[in-house]
Protein backbone atom coordinates (compact mmCIF):
# COMPACT_ATOMS: atom_id res chain seq x y z
CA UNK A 1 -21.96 142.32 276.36
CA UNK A 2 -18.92 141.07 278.19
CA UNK A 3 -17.27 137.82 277.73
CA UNK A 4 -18.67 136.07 280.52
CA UNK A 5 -22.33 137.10 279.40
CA UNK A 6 -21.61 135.78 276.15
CA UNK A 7 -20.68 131.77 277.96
CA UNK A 8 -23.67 132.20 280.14
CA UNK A 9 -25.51 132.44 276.69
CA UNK A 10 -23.79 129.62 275.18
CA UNK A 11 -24.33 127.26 278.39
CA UNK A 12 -28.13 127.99 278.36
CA UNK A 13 -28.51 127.19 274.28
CA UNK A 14 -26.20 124.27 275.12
CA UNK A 15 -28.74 122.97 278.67
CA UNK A 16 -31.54 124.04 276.30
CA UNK A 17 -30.21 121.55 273.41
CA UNK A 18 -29.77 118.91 276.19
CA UNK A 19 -33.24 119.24 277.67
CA UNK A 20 -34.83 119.36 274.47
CA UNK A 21 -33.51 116.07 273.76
CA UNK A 22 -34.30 114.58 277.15
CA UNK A 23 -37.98 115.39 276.70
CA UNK A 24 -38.00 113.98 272.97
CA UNK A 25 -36.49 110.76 274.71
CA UNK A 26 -39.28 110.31 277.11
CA UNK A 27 -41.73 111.22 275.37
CA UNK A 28 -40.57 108.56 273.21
CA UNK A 29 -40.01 106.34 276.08
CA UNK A 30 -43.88 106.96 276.82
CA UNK A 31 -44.89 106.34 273.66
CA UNK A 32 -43.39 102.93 273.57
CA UNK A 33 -45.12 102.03 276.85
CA UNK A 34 -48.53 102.97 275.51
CA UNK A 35 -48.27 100.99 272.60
CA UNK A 36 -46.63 97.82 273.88
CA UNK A 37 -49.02 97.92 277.16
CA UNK A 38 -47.74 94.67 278.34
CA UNK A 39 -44.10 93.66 278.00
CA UNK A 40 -45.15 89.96 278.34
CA UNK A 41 -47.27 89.98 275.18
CA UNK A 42 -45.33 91.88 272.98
CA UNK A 43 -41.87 93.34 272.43
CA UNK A 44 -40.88 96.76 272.83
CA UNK A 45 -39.10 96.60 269.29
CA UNK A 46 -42.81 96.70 267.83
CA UNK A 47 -43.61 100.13 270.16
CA UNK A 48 -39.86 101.54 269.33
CA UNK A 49 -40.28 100.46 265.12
CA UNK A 50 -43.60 102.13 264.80
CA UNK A 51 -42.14 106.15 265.75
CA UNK A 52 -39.16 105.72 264.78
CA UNK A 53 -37.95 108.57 262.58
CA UNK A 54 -40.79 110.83 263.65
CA UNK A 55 -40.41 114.59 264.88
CA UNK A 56 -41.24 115.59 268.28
CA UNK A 57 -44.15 116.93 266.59
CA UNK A 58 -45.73 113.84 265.17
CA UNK A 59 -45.13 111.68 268.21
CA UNK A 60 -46.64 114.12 270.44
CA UNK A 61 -49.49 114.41 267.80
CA UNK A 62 -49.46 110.14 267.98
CA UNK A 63 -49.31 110.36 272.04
CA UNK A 64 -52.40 112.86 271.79
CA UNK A 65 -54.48 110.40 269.81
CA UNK A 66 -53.73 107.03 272.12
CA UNK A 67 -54.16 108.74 274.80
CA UNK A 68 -57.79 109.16 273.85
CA UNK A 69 -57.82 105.61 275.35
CA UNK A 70 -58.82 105.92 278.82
CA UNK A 71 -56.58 104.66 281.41
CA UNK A 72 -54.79 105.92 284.74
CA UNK A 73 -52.90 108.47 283.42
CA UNK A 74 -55.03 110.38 280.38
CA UNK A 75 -55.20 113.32 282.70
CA UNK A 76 -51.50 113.56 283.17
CA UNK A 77 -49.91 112.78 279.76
CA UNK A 78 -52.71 115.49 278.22
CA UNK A 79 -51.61 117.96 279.95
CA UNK A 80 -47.65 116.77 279.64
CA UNK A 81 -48.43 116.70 275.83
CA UNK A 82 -50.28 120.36 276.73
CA UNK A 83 -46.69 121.89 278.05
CA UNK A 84 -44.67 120.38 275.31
CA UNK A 85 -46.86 121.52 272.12
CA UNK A 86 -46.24 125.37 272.88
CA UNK A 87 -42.17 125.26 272.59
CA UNK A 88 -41.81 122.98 269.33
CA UNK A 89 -41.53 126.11 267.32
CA UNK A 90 -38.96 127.61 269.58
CA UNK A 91 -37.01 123.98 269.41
CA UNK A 92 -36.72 124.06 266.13
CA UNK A 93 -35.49 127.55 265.75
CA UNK A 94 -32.53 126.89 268.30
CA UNK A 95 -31.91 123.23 267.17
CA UNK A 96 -32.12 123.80 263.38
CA UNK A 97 -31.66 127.91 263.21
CA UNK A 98 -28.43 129.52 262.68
CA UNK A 99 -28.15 132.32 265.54
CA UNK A 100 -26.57 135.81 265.87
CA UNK A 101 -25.88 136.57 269.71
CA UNK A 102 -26.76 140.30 269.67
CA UNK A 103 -26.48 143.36 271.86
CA UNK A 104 -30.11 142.08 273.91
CA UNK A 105 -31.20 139.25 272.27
CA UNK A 106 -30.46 136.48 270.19
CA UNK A 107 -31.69 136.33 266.31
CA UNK A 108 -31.80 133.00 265.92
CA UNK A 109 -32.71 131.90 261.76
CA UNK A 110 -34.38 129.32 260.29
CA UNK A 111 -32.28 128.55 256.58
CA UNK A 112 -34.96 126.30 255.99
CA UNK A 113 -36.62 126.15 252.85
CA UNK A 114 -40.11 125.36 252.59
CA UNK A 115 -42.25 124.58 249.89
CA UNK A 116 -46.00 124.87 249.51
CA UNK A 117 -48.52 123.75 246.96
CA UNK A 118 -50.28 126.74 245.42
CA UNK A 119 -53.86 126.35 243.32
CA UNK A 120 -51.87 128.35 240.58
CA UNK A 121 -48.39 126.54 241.02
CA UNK A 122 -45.94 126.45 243.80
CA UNK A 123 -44.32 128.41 246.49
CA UNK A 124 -40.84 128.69 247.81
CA UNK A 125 -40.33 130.76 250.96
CA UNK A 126 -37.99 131.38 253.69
CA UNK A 127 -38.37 129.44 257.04
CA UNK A 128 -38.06 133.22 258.95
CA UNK A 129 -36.70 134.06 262.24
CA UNK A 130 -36.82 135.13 265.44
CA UNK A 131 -35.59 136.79 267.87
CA UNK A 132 -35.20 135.75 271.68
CA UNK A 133 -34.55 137.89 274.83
CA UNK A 134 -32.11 136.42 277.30
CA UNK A 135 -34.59 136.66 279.95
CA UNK A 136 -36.86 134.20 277.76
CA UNK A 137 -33.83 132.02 277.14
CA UNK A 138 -33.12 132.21 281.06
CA UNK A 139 -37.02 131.17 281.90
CA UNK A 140 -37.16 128.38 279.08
CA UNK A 141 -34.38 126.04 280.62
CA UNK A 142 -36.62 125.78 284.20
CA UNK A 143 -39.57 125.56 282.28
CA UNK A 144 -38.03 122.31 280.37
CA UNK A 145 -36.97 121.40 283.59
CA UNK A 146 -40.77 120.72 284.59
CA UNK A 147 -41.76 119.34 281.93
CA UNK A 148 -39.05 116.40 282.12
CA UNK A 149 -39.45 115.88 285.93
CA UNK A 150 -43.45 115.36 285.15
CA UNK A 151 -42.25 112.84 282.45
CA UNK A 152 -40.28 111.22 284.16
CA UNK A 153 -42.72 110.56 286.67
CA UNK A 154 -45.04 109.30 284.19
CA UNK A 155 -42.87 107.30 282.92
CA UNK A 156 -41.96 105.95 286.42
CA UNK A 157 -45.34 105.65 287.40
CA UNK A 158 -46.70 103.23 283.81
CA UNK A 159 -43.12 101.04 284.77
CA UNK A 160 -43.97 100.21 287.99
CA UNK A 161 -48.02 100.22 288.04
CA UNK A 162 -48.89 99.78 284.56
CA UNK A 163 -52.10 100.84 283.02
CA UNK A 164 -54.65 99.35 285.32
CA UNK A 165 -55.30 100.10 288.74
């Protein structure tokens, strides 16, 4: 692997980071607009204090449940929430793992400890890892890419029409 190969890596974990965090934001950002509905009535402090603190996880798993409320844009933030769900795990290897840049691939570990509740005591095990072809890391970023332009456009769309019609 020559030197340059080895930046190319580091800029796509580095655009992956950043687009990672761009879709936590609006998804967030969505999130907020659900709940407060109407700016006039409420303040977005209420829609911003109630996720707080929550993993992409949860407030996609929140998102998935309001959105059981029809309006305008079910369709759309379903299958948003659809795209997102799938690459969690793969976030939080590369955000919270500890990786190895390899010959072909990148082993990327999660140090993580977790802890489960056993019938007959308790377990301790190792979060695991995983390893990641460059061509996978090379398709991820665009796929990201989609996903934020079709939040954003959500986003967009619940700012300037609202919910209704």
């Amino acid at each position: 692997m020559t030197v340059m190969e080895r930046k190319d890596i580091y800029a796509n974990i580095g655009l992956l980071a950043t687009q990672f965090a761009a879709i936590e934001q609006l998804v967030h950002d969505i999130l907020v607009k659900i709940i407060v509905r109407n700016a006039h009535e409420i303040s977005d402090m209420f829609g911003i204090t109630i996720i707080e603190n929550q993993t992409l996880g949860k407030r996609l798993g929140l998102l998935k449940k309001l959105n059981r409320f029809d309006n305008d844009y079910t369709e759309r933030i379903g299958d948003l929430v659809e795209s997102i769900e799938p690459k969690i795990s793969i976030r939080n290897y590369f955000i919270h793992g500890v990786w190895s840049i390899k010959e072909n691939s990148i082993l990327i570990e999660n140090k993580k400890l977790k802890y489960t509740k056993l019938e007959d005591g308790q377990m301790w095990r190792y979060g695991g890892a995983k390893s990641v072809q460059q061509e996978e890391l090379n398709q991820l970023n665009p796929d990201l890419g989609v996903i934020i332009e079709n939040a954003k456009r959500i986003l967009t769309d619940i700012e300037n029409y609202g919910f209704e019609p």
